[in-house]
N, C-alpha and C. Protein backbone atom coordinates (compact mmCIF):
# COMPACT_ATOMS: atom_id res chain seq x y z
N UNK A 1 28.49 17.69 -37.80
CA UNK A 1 29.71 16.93 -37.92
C UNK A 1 30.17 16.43 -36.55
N UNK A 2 29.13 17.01 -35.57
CA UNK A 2 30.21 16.62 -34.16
C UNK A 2 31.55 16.61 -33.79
N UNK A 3 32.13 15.59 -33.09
CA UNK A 3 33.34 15.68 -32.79
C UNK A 3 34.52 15.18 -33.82
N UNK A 4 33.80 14.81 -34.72
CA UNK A 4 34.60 13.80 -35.85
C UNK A 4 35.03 15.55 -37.15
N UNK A 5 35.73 14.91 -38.38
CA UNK A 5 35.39 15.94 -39.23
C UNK A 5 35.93 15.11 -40.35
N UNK A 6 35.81 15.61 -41.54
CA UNK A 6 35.77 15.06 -42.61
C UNK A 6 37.22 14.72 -42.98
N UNK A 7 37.23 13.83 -44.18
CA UNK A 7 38.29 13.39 -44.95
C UNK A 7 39.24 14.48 -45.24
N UNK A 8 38.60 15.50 -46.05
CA UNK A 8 39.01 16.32 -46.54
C UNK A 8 39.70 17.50 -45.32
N UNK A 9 38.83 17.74 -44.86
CA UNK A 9 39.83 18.51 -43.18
C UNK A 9 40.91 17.73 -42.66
N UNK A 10 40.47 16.88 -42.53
CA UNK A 10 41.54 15.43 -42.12
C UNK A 10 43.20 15.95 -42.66
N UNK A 11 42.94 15.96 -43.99
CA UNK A 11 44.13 15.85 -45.11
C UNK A 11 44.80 17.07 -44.83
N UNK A 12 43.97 18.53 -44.74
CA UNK A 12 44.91 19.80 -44.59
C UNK A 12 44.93 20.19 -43.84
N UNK A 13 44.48 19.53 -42.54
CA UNK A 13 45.50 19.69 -41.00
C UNK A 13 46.13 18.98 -41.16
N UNK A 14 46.80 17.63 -41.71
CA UNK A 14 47.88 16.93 -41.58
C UNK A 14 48.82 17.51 -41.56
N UNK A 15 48.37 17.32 -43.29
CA UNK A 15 50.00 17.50 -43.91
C UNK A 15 50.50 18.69 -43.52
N UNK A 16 50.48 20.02 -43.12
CA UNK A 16 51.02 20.43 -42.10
C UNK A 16 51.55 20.38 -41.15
N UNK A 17 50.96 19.31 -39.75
CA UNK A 17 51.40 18.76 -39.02
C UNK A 17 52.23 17.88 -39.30
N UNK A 18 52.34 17.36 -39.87
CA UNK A 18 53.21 16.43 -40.67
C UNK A 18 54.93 17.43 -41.06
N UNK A 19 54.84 18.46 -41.25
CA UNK A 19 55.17 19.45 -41.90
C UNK A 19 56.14 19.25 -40.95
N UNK A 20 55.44 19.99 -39.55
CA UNK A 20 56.00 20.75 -38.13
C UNK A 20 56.89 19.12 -37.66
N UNK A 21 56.11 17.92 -38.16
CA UNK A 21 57.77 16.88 -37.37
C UNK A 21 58.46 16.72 -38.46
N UNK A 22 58.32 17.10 -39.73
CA UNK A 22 59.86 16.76 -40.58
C UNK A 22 60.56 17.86 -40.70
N UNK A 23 59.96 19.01 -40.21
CA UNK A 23 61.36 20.06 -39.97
C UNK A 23 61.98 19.63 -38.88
N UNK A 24 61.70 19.46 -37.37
CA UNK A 24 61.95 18.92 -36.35
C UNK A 24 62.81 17.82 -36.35
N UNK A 25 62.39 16.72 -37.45
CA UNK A 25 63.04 15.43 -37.77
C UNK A 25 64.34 16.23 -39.04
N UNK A 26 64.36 16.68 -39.61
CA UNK A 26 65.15 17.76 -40.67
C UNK A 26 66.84 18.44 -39.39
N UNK A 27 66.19 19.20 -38.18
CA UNK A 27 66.95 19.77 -37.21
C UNK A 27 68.12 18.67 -36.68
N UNK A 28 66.91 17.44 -36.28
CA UNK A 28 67.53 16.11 -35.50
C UNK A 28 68.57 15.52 -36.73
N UNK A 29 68.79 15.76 -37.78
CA UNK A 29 69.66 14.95 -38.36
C UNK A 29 70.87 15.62 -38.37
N UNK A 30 70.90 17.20 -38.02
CA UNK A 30 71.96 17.43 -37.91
C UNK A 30 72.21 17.62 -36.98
N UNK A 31 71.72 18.12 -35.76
CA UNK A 31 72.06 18.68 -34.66
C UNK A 31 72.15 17.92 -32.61
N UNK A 32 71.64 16.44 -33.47
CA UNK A 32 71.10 15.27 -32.46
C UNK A 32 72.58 14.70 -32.30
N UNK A 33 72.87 14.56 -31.14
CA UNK A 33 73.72 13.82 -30.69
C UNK A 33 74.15 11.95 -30.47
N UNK A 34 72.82 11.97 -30.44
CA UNK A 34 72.89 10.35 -30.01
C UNK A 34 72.08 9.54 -31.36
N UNK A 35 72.60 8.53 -31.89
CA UNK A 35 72.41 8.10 -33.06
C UNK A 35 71.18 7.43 -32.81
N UNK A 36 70.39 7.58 -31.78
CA UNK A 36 69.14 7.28 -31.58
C UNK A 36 67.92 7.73 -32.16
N UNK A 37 68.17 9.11 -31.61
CA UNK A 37 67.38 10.13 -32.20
C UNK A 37 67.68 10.39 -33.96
N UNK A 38 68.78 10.03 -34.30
CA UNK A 38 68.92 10.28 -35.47
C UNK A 38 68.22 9.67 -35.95
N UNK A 39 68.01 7.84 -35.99
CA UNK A 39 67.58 6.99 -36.62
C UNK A 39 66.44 7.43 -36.73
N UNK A 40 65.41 7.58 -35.29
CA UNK A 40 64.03 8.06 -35.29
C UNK A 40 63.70 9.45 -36.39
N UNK A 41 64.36 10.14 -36.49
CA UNK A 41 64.15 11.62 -37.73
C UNK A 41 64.23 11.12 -38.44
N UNK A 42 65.47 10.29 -39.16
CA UNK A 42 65.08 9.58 -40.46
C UNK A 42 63.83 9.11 -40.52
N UNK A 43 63.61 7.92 -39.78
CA UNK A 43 62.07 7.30 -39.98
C UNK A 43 60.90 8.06 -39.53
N UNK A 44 60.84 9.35 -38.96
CA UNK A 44 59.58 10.48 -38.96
C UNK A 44 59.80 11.10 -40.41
N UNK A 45 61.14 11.62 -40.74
CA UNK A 45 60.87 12.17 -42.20
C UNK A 45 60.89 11.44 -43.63
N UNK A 46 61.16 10.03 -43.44
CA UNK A 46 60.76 8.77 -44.18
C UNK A 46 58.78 8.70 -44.29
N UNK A 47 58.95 8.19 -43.13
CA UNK A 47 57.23 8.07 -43.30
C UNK A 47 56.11 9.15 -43.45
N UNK A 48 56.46 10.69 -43.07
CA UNK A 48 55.65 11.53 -42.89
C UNK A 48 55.93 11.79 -44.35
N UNK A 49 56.94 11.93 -45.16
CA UNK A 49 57.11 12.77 -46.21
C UNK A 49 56.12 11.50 -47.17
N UNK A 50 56.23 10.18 -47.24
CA UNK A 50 55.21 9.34 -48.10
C UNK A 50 54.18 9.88 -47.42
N UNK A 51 53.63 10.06 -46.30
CA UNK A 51 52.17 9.68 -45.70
C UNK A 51 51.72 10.81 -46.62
N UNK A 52 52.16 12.27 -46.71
CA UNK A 52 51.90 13.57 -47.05
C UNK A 52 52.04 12.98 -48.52
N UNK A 53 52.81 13.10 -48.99
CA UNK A 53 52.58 12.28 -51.12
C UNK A 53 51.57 11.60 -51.32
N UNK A 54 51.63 10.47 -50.11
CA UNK A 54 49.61 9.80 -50.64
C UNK A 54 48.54 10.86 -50.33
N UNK A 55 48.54 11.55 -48.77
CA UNK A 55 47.32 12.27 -48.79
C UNK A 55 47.38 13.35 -49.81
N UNK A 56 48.09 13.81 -50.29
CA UNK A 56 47.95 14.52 -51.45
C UNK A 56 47.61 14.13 -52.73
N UNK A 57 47.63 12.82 -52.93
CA UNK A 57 47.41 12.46 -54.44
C UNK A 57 46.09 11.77 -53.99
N UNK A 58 45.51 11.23 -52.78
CA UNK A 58 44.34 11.28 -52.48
C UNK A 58 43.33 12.66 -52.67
N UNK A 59 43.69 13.60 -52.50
CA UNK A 59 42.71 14.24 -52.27
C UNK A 59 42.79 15.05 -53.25
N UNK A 60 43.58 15.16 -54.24
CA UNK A 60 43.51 15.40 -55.95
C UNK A 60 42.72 14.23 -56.43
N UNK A 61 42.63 13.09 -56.07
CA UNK A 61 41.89 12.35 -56.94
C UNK A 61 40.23 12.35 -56.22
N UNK A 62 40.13 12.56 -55.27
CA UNK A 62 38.39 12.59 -54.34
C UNK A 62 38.14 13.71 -54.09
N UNK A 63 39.04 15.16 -54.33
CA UNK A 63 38.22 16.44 -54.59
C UNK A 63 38.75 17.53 -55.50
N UNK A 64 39.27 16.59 -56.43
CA UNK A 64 39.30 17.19 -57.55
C UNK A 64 40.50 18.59 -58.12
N UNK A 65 41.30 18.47 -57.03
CA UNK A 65 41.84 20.18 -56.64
C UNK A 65 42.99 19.77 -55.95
N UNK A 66 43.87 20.60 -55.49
CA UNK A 66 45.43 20.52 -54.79
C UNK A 66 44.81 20.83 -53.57
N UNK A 67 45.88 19.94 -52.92
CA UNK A 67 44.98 20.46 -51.27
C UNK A 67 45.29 22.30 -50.33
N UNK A 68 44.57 22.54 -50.04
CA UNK A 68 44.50 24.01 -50.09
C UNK A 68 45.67 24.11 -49.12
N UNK A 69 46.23 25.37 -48.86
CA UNK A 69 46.96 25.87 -47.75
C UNK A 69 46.05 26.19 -46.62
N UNK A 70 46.64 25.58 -45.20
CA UNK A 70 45.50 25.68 -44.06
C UNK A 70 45.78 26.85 -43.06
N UNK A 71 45.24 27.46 -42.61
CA UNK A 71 45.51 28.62 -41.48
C UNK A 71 44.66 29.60 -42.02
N UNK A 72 45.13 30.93 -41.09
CA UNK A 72 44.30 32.03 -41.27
C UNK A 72 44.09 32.39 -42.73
N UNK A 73 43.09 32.66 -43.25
CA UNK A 73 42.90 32.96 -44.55
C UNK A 73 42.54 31.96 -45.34
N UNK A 74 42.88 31.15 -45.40
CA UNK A 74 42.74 30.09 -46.43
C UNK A 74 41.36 29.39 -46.35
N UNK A 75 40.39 30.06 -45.80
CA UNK A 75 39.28 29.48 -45.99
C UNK A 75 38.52 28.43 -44.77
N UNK A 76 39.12 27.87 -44.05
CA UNK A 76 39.36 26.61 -43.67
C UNK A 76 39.31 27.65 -42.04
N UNK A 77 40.09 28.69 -42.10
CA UNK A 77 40.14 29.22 -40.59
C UNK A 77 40.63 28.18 -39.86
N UNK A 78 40.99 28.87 -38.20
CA UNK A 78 41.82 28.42 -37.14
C UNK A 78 40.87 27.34 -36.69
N UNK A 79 39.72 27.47 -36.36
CA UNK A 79 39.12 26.63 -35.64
C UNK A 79 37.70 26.49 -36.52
N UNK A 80 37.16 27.14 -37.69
CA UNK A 80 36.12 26.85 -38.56
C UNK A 80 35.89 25.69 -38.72
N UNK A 81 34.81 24.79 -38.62
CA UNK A 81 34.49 23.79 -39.00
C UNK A 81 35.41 22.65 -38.45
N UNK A 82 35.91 22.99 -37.35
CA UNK A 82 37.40 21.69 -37.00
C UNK A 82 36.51 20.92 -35.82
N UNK A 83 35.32 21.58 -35.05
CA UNK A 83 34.80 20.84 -34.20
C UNK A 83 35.97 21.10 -32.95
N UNK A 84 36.11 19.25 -32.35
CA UNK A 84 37.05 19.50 -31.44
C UNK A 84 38.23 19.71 -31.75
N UNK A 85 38.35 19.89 -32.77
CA UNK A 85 39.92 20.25 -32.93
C UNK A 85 40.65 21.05 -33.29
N UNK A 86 39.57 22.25 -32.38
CA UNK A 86 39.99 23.70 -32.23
C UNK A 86 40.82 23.95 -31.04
N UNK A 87 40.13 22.59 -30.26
CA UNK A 87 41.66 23.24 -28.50
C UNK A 87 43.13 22.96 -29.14
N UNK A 88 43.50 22.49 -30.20
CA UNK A 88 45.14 22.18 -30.32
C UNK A 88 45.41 23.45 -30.83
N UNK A 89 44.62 24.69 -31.29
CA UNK A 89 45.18 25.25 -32.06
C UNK A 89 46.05 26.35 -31.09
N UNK A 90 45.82 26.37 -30.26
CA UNK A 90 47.12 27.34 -28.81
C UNK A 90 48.44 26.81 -28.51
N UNK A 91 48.17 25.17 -29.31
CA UNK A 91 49.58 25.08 -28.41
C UNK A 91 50.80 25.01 -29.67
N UNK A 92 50.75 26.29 -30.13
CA UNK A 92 52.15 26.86 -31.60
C UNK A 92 51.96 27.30 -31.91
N UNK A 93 50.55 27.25 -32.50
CA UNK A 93 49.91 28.44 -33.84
C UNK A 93 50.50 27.93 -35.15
N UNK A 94 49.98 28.42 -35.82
CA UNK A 94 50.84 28.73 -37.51
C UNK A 94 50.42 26.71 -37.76
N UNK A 95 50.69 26.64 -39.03
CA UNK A 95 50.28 25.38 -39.40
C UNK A 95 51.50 24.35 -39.30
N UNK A 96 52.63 25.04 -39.09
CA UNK A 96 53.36 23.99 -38.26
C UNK A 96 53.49 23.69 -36.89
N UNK A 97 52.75 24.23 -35.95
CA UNK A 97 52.07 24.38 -34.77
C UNK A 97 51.98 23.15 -33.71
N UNK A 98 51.29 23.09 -33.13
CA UNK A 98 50.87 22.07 -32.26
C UNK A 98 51.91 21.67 -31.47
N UNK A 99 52.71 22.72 -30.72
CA UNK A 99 53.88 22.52 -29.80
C UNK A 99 54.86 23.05 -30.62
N UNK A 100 54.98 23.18 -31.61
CA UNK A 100 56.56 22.79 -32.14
C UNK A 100 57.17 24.01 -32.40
N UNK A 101 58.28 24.24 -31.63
CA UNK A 101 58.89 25.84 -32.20
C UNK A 101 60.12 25.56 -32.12
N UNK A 102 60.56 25.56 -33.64
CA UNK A 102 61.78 25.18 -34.33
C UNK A 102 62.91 26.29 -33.57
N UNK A 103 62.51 27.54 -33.61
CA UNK A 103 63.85 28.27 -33.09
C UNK A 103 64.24 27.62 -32.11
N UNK A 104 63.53 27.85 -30.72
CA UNK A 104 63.51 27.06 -29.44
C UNK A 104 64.69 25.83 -29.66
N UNK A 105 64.05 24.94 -30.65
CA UNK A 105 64.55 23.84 -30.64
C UNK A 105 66.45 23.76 -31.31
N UNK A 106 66.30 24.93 -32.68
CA UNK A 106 67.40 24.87 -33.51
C UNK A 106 68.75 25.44 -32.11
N UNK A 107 68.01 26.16 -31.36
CA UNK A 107 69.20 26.80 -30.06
C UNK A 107 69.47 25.90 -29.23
N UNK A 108 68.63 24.66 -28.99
CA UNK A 108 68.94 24.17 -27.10
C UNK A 108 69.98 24.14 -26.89
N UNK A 109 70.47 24.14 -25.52
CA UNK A 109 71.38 23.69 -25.60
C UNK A 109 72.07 22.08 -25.57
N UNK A 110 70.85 21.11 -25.26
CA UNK A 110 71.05 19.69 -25.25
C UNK A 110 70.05 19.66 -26.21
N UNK A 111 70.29 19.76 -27.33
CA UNK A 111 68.62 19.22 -28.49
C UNK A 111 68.30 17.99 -28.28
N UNK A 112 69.05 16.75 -28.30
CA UNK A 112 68.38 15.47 -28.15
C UNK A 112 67.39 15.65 -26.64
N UNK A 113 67.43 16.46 -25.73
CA UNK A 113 66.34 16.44 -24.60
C UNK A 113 65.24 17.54 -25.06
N UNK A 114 65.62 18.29 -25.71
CA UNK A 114 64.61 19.27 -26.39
C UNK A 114 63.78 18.97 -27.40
N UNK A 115 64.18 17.93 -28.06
CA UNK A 115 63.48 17.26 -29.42
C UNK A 115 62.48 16.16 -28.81
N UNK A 116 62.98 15.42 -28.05
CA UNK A 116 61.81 14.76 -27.13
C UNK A 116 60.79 15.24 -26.07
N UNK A 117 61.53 16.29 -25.67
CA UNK A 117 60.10 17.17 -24.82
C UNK A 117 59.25 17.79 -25.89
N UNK A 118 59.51 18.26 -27.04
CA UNK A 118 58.79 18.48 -28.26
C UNK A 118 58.08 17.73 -29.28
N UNK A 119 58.81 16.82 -29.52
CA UNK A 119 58.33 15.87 -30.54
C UNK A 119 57.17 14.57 -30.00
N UNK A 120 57.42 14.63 -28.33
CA UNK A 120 56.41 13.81 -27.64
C UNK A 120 54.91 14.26 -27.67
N UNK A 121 54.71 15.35 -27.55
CA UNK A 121 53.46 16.34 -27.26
C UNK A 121 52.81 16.18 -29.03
N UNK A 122 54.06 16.63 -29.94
CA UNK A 122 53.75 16.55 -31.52
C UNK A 122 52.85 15.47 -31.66
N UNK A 123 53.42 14.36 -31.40
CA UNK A 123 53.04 12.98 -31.56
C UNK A 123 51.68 12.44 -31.17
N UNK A 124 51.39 13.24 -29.79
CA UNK A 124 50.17 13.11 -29.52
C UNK A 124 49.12 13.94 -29.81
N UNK A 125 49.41 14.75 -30.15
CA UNK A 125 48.83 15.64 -31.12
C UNK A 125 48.04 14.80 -32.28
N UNK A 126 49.26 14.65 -33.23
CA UNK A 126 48.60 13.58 -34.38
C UNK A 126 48.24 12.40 -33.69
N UNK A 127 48.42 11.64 -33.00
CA UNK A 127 47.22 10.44 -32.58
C UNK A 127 46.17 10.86 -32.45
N UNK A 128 45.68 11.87 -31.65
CA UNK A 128 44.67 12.57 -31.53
C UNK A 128 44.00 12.95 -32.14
N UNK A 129 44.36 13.20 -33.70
CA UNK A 129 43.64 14.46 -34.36
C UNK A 129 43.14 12.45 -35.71
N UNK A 130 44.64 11.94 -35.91
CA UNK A 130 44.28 10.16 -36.68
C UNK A 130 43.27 9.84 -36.08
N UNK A 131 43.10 9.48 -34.18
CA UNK A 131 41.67 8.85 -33.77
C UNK A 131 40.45 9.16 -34.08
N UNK A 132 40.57 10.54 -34.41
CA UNK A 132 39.28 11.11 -34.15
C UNK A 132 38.65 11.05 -35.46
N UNK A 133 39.83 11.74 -36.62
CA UNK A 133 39.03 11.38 -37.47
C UNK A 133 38.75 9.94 -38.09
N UNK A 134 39.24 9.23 -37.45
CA UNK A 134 38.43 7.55 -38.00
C UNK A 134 37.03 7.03 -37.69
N UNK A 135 36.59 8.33 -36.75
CA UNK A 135 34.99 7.87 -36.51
C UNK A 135 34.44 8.24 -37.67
N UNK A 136 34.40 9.29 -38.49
CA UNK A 136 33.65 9.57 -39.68
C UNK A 136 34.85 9.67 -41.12
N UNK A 137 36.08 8.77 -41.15
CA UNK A 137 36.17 8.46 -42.15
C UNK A 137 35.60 7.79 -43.39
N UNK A 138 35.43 8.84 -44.86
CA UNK A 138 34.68 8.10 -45.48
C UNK A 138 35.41 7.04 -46.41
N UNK A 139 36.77 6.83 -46.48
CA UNK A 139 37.33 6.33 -47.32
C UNK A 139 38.14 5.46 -46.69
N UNK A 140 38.12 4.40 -46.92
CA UNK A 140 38.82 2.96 -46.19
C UNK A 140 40.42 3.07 -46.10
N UNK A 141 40.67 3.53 -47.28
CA UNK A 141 42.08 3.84 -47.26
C UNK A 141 42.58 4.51 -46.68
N UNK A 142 42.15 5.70 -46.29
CA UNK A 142 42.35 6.62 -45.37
C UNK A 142 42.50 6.35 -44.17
N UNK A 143 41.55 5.38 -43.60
CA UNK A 143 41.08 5.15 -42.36
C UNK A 143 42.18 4.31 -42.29
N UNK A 144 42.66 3.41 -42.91
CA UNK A 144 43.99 2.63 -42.85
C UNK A 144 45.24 3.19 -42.77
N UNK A 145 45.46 4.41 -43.45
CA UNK A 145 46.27 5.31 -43.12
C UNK A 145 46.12 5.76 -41.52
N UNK A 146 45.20 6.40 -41.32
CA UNK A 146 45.13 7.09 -40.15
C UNK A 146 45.32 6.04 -38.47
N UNK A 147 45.10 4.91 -38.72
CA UNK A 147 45.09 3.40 -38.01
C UNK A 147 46.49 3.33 -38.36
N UNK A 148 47.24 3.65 -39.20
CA UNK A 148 48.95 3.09 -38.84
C UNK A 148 49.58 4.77 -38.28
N UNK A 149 48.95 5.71 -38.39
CA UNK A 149 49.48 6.62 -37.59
C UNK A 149 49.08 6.70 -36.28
N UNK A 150 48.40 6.00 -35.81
CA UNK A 150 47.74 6.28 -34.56
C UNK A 150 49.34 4.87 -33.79
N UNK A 151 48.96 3.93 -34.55
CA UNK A 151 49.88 2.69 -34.25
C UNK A 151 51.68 3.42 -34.14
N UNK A 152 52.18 3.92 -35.64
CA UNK A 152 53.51 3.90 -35.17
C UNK A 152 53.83 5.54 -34.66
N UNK A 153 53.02 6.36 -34.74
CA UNK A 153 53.37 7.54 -33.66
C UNK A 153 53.07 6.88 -32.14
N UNK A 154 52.31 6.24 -31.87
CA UNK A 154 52.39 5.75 -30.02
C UNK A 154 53.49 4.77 -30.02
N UNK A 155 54.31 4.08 -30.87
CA UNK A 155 55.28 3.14 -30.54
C UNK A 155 56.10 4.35 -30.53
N UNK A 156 56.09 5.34 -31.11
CA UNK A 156 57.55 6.36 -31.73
C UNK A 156 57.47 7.05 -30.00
N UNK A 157 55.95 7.44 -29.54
CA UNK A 157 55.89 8.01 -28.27
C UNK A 157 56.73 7.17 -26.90
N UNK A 158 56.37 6.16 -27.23
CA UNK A 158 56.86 5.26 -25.79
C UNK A 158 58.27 5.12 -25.81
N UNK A 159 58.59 4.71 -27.55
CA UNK A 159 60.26 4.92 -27.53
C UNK A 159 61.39 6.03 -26.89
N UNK A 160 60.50 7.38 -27.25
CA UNK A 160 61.30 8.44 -26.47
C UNK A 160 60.64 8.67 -25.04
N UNK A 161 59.63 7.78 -24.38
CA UNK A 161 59.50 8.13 -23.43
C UNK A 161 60.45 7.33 -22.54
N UNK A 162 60.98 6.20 -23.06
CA UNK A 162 61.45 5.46 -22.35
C UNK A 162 63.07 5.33 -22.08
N UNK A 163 63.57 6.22 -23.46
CA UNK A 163 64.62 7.08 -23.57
C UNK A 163 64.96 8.34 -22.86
N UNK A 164 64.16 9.11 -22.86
CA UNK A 164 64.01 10.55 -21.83
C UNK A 164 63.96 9.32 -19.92
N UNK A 165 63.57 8.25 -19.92
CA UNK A 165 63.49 8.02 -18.43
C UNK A 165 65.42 7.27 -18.46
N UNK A 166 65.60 6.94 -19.73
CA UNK A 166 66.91 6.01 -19.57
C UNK A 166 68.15 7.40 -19.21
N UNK A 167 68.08 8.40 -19.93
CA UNK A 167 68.95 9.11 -19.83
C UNK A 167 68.77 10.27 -18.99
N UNK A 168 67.45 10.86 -18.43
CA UNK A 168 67.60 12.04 -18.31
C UNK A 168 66.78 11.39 -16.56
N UNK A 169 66.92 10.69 -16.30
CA UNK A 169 66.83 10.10 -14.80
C UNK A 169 65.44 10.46 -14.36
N UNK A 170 64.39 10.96 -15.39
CA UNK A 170 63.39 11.19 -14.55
C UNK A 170 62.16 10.00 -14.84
N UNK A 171 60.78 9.98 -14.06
CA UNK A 171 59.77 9.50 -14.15
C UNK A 171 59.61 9.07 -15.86
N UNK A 172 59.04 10.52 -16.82
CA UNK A 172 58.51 10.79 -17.18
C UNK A 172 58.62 12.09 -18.14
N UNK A 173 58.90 11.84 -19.73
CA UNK A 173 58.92 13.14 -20.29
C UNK A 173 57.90 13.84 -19.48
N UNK A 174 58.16 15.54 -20.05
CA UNK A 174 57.41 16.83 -19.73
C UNK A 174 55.97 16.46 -20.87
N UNK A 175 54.49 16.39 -20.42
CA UNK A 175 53.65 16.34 -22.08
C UNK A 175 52.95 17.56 -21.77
């Protein structure tokens, strides 16, 4: 399988990940200060919650079955069969993972600067994990899916990067 991995892996690392920014985007609607960030949680838990309804009714209809629960146990393992996309699995753990630790976040004390040092890293996370698998996507639709996540998570990235430089005076979010 090389560095690529299948459709089906594809789908139940997502929607998990997917998982870890609409709780995040879930936090930001109540706890975000600047109606910026609000707007953006709406439209992460707008689009992630459809993206997760199609890959799920995709992969009931091309393997026949509900898509499994992913992590320890479930078959699928931390890094089994993921290829390269076993180095993300350190940075959270647990299948809402990949940076994101909701306590951390539900306490900051400025959340709108905590949700973008978090939700930036998230983001690239899933571009990362969308690019890769489009080298051995077998299903067009998918691959079209995974091509508009690669597209509006890097616009969603630059937006708070350019926000974290407007307000918080530095270079450059933390990634």
């Amino acid at each position: 399988m090389g560095m690529g991995y299948s459709d089906q892996q594809f789908i139940v690392m997502m929607i998990p990940h997917h998982d870890g920014a609409i709780a995040m985007a879930d936090l930001a609607l109540t706890r975000a200060q600047r109606p910026e960030i609000k707007a953006l949680a709406k439209s992460i838990k707008t689009s992630q919650t459809e993206e997760n309804a199609q890959m799920r009714a995709w992969y009931q209809q091309w393997f026949g079955q509900s898509v499994p629960t992913w992590g320890p146990g479930a078959g699928w393992g931390w890094q089994g069969g993921m290829g390269a996309m076993g180095m993300g699995m350190g940075m959270g753990g647990g299948p809402m993972g990949w940076g994101t630790n909701l306590v951390a976040l539900s306490q900051a004390p400025d959340f709108d600067r905590a949700f973008i040092e978090q939700m930036i890293p998230h983001h690239q996370m899933g571009v990362m994990m969308a690019s890769m698998a489009q080298i051995n996507a077998q299903h067009p639709e998918l691959r079209k899916l995974q091509q508009a996540m690669v597209r509006v998570q890097s616009e969603e990235i630059e937006q708070m990067e350019q926000w974290y430089r407007k307000w918080y005076g530095t270079q450059q979010a933390p990634r």
